[in-house]
C-alpha atoms as a PDB file:
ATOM      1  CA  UNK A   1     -89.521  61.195 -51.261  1.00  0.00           C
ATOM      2  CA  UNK A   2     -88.726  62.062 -47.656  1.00  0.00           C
ATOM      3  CA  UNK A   3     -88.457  58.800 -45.398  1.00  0.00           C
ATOM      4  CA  UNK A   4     -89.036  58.659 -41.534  1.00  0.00           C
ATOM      5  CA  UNK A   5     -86.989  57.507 -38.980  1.00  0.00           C
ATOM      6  CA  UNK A   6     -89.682  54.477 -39.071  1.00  0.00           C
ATOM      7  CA  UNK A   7     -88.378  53.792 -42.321  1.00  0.00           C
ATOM      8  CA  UNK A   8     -85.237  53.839 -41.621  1.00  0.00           C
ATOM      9  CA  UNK A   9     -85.431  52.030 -38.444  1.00  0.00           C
ATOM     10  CA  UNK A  10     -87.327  48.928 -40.830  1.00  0.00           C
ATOM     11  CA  UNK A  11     -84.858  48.858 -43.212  1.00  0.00           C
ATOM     12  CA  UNK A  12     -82.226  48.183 -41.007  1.00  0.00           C
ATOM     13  CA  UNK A  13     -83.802  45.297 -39.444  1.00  0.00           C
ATOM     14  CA  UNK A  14     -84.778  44.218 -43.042  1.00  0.00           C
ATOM     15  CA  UNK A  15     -80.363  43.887 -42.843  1.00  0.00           C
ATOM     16  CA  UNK A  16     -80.420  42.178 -39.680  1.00  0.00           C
ATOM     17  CA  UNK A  17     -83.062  39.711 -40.194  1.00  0.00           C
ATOM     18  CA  UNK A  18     -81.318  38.575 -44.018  1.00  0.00           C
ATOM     19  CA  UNK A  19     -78.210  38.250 -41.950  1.00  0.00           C
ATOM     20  CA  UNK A  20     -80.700  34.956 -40.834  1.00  0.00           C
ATOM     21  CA  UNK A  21     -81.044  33.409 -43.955  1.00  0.00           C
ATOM     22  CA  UNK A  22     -79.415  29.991 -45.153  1.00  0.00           C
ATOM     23  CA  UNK A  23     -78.697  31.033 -48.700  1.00  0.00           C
ATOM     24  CA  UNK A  24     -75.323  30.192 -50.068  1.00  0.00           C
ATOM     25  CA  UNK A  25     -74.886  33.326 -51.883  1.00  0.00           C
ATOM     26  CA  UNK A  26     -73.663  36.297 -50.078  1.00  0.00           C
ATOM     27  CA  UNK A  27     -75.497  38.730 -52.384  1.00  0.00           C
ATOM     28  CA  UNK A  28     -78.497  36.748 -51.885  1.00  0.00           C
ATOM     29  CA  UNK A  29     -79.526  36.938 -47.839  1.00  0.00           C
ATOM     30  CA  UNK A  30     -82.553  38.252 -47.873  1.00  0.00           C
ATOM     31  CA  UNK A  31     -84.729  40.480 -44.986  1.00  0.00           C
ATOM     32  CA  UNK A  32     -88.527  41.068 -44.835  1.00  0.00           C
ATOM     33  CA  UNK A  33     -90.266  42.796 -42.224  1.00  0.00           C
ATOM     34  CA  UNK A  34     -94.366  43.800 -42.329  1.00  0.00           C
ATOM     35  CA  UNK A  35     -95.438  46.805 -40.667  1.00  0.00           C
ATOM     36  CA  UNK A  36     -98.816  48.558 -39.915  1.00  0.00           C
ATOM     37  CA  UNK A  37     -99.152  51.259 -37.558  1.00  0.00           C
ATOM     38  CA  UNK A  38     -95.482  51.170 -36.627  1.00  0.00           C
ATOM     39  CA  UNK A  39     -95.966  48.081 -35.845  1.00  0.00           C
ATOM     40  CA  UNK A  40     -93.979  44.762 -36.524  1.00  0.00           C
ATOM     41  CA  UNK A  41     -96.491  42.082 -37.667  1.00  0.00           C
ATOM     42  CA  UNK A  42     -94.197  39.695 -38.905  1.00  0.00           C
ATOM     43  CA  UNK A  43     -90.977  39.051 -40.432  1.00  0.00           C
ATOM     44  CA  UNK A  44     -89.345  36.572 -43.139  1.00  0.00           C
ATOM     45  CA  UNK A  45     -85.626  35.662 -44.406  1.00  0.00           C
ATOM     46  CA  UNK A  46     -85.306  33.312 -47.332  1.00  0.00           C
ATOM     47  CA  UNK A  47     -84.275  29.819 -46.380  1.00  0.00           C
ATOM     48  CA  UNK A  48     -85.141  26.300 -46.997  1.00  0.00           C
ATOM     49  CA  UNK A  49     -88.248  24.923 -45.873  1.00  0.00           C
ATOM     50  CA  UNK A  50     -88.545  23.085 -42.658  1.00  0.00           C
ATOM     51  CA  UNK A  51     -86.481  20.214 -42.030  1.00  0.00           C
ATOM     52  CA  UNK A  52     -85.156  20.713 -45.480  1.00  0.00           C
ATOM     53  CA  UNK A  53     -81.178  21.081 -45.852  1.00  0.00           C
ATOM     54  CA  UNK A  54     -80.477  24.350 -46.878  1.00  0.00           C
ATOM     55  CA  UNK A  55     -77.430  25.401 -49.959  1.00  0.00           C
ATOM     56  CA  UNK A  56     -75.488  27.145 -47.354  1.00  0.00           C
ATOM     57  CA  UNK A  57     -75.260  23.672 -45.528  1.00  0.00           C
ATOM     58  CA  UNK A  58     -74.938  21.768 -48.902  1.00  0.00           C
ATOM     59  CA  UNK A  59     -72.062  23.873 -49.971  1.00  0.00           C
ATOM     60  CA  UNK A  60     -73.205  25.191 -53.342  1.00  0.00           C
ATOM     61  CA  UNK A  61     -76.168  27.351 -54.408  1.00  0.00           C
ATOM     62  CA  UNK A  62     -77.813  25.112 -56.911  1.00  0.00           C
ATOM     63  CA  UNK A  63     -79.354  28.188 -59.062  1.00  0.00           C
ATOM     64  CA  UNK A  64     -74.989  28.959 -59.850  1.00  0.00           C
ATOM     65  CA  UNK A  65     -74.280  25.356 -60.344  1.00  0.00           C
ATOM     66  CA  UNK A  66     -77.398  25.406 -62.674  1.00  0.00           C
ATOM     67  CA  UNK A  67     -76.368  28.721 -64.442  1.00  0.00           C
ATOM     68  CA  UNK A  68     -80.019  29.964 -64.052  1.00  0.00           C
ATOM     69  CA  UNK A  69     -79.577  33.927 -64.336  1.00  0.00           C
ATOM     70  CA  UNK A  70     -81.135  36.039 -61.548  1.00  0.00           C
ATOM     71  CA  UNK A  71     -84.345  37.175 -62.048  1.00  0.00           C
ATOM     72  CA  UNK A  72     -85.536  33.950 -63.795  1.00  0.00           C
ATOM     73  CA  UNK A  73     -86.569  30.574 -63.107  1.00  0.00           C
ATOM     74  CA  UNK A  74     -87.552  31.323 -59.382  1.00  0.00           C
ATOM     75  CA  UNK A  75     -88.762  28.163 -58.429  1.00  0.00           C
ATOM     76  CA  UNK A  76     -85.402  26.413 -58.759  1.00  0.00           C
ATOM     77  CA  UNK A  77     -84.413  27.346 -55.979  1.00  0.00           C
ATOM     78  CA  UNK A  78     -84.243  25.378 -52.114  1.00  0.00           C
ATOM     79  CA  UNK A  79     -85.488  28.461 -50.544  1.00  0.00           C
ATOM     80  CA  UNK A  80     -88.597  30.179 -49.657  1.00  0.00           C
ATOM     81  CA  UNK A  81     -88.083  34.094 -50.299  1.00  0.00           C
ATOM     82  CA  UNK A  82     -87.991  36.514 -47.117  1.00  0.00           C
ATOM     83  CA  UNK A  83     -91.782  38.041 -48.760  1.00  0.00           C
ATOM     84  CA  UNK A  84     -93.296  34.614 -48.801  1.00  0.00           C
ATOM     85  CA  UNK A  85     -92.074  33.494 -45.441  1.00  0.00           C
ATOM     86  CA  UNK A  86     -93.099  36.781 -43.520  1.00  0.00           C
ATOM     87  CA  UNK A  87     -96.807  36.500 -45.233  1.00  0.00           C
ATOM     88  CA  UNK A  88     -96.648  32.312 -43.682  1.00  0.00           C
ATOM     89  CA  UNK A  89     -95.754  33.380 -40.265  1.00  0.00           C
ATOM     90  CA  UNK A  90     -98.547  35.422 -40.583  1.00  0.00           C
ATOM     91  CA  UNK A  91    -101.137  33.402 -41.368  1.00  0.00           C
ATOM     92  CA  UNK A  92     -99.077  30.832 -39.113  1.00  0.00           C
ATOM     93  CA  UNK A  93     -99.679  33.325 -35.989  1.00  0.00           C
ATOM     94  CA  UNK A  94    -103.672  34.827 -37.358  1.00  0.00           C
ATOM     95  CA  UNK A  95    -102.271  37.959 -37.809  1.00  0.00           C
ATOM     96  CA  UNK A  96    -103.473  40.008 -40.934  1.00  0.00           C
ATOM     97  CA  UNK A  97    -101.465  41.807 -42.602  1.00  0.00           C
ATOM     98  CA  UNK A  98    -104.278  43.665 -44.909  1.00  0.00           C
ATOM     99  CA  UNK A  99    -103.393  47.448 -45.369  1.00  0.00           C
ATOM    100  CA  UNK A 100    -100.074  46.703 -44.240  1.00  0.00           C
ATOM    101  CA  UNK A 101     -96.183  47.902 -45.281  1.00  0.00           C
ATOM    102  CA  UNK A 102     -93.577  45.500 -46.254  1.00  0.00           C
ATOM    103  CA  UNK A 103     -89.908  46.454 -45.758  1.00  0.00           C
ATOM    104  CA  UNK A 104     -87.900  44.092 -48.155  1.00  0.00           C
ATOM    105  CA  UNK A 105     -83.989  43.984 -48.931  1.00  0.00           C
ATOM    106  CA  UNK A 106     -84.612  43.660 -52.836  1.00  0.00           C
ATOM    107  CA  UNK A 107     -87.849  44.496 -55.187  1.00  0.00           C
ATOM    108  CA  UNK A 108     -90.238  41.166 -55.477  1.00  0.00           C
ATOM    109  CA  UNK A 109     -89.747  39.011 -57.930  1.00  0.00           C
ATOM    110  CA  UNK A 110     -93.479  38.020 -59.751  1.00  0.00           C
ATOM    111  CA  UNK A 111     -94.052  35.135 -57.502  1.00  0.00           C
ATOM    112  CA  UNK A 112     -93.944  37.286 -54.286  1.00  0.00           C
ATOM    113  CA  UNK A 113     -95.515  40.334 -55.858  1.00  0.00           C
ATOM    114  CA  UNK A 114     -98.268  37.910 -56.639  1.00  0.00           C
ATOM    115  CA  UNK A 115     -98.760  37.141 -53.096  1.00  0.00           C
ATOM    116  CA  UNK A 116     -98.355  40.665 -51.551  1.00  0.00           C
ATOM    117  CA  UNK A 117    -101.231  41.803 -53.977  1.00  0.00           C
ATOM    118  CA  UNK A 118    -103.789  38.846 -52.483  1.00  0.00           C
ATOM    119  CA  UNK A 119    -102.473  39.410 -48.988  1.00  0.00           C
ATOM    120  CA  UNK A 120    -103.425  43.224 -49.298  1.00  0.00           C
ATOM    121  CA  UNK A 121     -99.957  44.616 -49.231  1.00  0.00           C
ATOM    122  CA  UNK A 122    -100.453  48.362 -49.792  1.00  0.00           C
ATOM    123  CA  UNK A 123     -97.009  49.746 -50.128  1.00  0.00           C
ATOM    124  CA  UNK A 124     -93.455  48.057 -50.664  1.00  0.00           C
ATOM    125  CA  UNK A 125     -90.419  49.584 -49.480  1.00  0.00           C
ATOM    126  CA  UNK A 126     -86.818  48.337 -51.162  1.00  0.00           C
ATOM    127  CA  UNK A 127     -83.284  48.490 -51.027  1.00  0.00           C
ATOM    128  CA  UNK A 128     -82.186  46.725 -54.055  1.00  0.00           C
ATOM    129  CA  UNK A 129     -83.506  46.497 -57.331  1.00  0.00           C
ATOM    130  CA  UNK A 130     -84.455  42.769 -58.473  1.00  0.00           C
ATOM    131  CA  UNK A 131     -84.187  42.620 -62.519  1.00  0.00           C
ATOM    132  CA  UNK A 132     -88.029  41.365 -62.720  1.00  0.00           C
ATOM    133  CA  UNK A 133     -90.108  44.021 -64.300  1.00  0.00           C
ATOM    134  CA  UNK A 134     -92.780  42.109 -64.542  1.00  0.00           C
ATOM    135  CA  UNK A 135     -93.236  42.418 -61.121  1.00  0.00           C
ATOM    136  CA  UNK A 136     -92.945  46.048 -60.821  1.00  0.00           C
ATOM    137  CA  UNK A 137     -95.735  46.369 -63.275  1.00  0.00           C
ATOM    138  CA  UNK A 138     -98.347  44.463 -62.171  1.00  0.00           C
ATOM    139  CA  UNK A 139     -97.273  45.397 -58.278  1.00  0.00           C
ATOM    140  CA  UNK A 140     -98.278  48.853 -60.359  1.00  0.00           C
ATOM    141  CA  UNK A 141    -101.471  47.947 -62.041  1.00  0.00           C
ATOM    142  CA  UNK A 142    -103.058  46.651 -58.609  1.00  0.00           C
ATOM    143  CA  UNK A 143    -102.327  49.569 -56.810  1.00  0.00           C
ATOM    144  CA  UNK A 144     -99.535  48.532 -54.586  1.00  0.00           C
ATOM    145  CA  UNK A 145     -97.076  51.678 -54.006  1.00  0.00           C
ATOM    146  CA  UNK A 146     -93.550  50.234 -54.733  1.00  0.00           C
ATOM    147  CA  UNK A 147     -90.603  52.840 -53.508  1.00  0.00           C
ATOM    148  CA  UNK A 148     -86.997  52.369 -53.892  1.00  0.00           C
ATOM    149  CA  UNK A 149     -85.612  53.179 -49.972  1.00  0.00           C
ATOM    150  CA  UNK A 150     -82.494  55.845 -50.383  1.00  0.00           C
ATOM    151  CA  UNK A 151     -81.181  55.891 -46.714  1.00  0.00           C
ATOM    152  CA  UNK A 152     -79.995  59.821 -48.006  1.00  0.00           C
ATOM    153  CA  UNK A 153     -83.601  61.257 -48.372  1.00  0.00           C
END
């Protein structure tokens, strides 16, 4: 696949905005950004909830403490992933975001593909691959175009 320079231009701020986001975990700063008509709708890092103390102020990301392996046990977690919070500002701000593009630093995991389907998500664009194939397949099943980003093509 041959990307634009709208692509590319989204996938870098998918970079800056995860540069944002309170996780502990280096590897884990996470960007979302939701596009329609070259258009930014919304965006999302993954963080704690509102006036909740994040891991990267606590000093320890409780999924390593815990041992939990990535890809599993999502919801033990302090933060809200960059997908969920970009679809909440959106409905925060009335702005749909049916039909639209998501940029996104890794592949969702099932929880977030979950919610791009209902939110009518048409097409995900990713850096990273998240090990949840799960995700991937039903993403697949409803129709939602999932593409791997390769900032060579």
């Amino acid at each position: 696949m041959t990307f634009t320079k709208w692509d590319h231009r989204f996938m870098e701020m998918t970079d800056t905005i995860a540069g944002w986001a309170s996780c502990y975990q280096e590897n884990r700063k996470m960007g979302a950004v939701i596009v329609r008509d070259k258009r930014i709708l919304t965006t999302g890092y993954n963080g704690a909830p509102q006036g909740v103390k994040p891991c990267v102020e606590r000093g320890e990301c409780m999924r390593r403490k815990m041992n939990i392996p990535s890809g599993t046990r999502a919801e033990v977690c302090y933060a809200v992933h960059a997908e969920q919070n970009a679809l909440i500002q959106a409905a925060r701000l009335g702005v749909s975001v049916f039909g639209a593009t998501m940029y996104v630093t890794y592949s969702p995991c099932i929880i977030c593909a979950r919610l791009l389907i209902n939110a009518g998500i048409v097409r995900v664009i990713y850096r990273y691959d998240y090990p949840d194939d799960f995700s991937k397949e039903i993403l697949k099943e409803a129709g939602v175009e999932l593409i791997r980003f390769d900032p060579q093509a």
